[in-house]
N, C-alpha and C. Protein backbone atom coordinates (compact mmCIF):
# COMPACT_ATOMS: atom_id res chain seq x y z
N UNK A 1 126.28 42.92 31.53
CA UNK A 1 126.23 44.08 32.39
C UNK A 1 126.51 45.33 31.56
N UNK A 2 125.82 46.32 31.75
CA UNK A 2 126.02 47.49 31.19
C UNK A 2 127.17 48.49 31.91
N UNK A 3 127.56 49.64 31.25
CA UNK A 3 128.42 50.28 31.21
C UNK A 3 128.42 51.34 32.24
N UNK A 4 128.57 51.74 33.48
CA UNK A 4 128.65 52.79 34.13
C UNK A 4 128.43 54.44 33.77
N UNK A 5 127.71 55.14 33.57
CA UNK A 5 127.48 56.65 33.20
C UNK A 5 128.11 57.63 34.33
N UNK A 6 129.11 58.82 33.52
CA UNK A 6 129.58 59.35 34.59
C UNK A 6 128.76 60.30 35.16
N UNK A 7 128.75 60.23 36.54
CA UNK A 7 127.82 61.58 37.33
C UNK A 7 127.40 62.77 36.41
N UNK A 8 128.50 63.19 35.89
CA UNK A 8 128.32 64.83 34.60
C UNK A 8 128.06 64.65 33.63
N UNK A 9 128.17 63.54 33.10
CA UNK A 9 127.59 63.39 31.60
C UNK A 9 125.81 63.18 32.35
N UNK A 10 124.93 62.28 32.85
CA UNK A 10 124.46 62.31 33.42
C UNK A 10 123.75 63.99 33.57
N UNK A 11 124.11 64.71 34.46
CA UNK A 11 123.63 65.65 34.85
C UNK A 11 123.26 66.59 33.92
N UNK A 12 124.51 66.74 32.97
CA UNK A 12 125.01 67.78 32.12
C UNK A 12 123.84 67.33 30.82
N UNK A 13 123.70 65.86 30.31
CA UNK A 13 122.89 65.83 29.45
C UNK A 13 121.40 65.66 30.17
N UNK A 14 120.63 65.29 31.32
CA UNK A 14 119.54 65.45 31.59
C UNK A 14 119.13 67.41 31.95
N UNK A 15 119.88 68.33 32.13
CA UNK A 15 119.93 69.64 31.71
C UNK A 15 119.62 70.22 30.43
N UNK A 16 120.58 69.36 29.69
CA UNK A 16 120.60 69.93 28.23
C UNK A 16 119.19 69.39 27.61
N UNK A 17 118.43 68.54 27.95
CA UNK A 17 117.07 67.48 27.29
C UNK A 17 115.89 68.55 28.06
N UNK A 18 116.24 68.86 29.31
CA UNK A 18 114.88 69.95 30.03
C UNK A 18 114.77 71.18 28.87
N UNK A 19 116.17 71.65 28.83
CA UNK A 19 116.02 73.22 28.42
C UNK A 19 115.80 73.06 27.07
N UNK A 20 116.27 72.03 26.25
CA UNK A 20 115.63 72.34 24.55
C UNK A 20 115.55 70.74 23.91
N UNK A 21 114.50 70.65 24.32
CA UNK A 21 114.27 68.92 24.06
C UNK A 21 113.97 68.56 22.35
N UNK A 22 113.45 69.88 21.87
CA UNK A 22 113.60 69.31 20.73
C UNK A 22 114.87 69.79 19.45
N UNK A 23 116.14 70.03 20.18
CA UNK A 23 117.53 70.35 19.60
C UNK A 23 118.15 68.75 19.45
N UNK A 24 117.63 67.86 20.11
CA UNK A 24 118.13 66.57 20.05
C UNK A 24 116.98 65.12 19.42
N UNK A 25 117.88 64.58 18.94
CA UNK A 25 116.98 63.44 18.34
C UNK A 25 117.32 61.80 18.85
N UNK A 26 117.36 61.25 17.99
CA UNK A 26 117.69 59.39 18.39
C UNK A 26 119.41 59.30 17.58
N UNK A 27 119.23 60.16 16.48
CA UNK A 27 120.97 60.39 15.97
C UNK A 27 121.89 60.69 16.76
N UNK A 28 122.53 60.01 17.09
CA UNK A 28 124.24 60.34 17.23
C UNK A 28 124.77 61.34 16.48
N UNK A 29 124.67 61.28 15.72
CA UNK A 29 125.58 62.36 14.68
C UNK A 29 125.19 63.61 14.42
N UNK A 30 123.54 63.87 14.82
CA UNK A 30 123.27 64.82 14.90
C UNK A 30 123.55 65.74 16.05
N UNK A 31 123.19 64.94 17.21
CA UNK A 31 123.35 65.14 18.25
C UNK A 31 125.02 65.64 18.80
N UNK A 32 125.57 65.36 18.00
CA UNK A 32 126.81 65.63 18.03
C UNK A 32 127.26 67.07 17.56
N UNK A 33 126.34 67.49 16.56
CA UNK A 33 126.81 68.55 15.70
C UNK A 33 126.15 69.73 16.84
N UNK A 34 125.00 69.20 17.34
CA UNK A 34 124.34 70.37 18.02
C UNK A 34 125.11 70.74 19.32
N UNK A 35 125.61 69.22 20.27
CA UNK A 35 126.14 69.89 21.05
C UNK A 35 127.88 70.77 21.03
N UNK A 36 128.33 70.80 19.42
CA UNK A 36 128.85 71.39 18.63
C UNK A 36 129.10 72.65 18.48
N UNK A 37 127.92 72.97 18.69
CA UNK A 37 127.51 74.79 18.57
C UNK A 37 127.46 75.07 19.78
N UNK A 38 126.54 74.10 20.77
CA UNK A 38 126.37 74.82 22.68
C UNK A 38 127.68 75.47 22.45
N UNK A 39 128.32 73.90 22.45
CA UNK A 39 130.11 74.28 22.99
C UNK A 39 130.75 75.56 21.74
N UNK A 40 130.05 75.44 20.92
CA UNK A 40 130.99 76.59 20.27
C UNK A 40 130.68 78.60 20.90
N UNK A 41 129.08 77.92 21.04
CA UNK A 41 128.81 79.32 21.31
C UNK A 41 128.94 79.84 22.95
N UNK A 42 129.56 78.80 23.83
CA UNK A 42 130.05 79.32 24.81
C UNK A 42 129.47 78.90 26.14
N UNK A 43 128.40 78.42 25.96
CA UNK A 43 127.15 78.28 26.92
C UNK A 43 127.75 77.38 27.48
N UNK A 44 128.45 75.79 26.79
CA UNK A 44 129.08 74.51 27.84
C UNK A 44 130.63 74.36 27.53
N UNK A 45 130.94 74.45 28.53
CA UNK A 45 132.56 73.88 28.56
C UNK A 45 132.27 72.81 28.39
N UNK A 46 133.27 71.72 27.06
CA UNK A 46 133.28 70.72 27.37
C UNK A 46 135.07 70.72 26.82
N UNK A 47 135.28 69.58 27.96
CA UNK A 47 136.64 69.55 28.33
C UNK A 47 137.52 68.74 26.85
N UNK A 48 136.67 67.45 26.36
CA UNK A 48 137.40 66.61 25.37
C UNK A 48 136.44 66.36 23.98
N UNK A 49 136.83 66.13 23.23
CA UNK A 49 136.27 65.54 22.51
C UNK A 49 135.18 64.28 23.01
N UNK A 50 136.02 63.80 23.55
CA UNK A 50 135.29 61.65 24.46
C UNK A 50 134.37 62.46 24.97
N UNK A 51 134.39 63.29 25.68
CA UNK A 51 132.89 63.50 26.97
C UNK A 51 131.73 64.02 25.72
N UNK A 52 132.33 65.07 24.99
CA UNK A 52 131.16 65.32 24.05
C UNK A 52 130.17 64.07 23.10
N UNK A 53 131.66 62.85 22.94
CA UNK A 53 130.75 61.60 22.30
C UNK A 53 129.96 61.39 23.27
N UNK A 54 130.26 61.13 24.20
CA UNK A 54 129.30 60.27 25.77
C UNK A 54 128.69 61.44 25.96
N UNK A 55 128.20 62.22 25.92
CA UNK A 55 127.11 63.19 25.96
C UNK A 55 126.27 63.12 24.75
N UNK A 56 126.56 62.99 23.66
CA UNK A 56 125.69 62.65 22.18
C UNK A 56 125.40 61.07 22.66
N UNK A 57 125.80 60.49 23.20
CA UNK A 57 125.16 59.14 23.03
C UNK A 57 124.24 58.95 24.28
N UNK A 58 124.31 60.07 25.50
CA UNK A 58 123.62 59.74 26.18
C UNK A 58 122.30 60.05 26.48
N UNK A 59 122.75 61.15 25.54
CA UNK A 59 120.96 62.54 25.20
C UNK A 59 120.26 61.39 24.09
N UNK A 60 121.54 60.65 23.20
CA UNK A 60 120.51 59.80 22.26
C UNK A 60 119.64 58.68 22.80
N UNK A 61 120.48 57.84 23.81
CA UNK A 61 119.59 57.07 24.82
C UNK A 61 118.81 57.77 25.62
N UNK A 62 118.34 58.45 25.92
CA UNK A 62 117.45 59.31 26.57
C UNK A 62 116.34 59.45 25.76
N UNK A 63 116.72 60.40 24.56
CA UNK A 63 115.85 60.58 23.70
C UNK A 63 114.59 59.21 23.69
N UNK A 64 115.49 58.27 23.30
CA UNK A 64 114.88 56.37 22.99
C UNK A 64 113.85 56.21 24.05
N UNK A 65 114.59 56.48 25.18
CA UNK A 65 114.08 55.80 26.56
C UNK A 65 112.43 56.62 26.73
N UNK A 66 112.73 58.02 26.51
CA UNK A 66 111.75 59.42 26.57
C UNK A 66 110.16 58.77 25.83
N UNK A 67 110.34 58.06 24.51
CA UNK A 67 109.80 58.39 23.65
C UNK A 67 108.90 56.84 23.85
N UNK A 68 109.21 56.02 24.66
CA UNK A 68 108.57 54.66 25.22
C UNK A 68 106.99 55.11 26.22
């Protein structure tokens, strides 16, 4: 059984994939750095470090899923 996705990660990363789909890739780590800058430059509150991983990993499964 797979892992439950929270409602906002969810929302927050199918938002972030409409408005600039090609800022994200299949990397984790990239994906990480970019949503790095959103949050630096003000545009997303993100509350923890953890939600920003589960947001890089969920834009990266997306990305995967997108590209089928």
């Amino acid at each position: 059984m797979g892992r439950i996705i929270q409602t906002f990660v969810k929302r927050v990363g199918d938002e972030l994939l409409e408005r600039s789909p090609d800022n994200y890739s299949v990397d984790f780590d990239k994906n990480k750095l970019a949503l790095n800058e959103i949050i630096e430059n003000g545009s997303l509150k993100c509350p923890s470090k953890r939600i920003r991983n589960r947001l890089a990993g969920y834009i990266s499964r997306a990305v995967v899923l997108r590209s089928k």
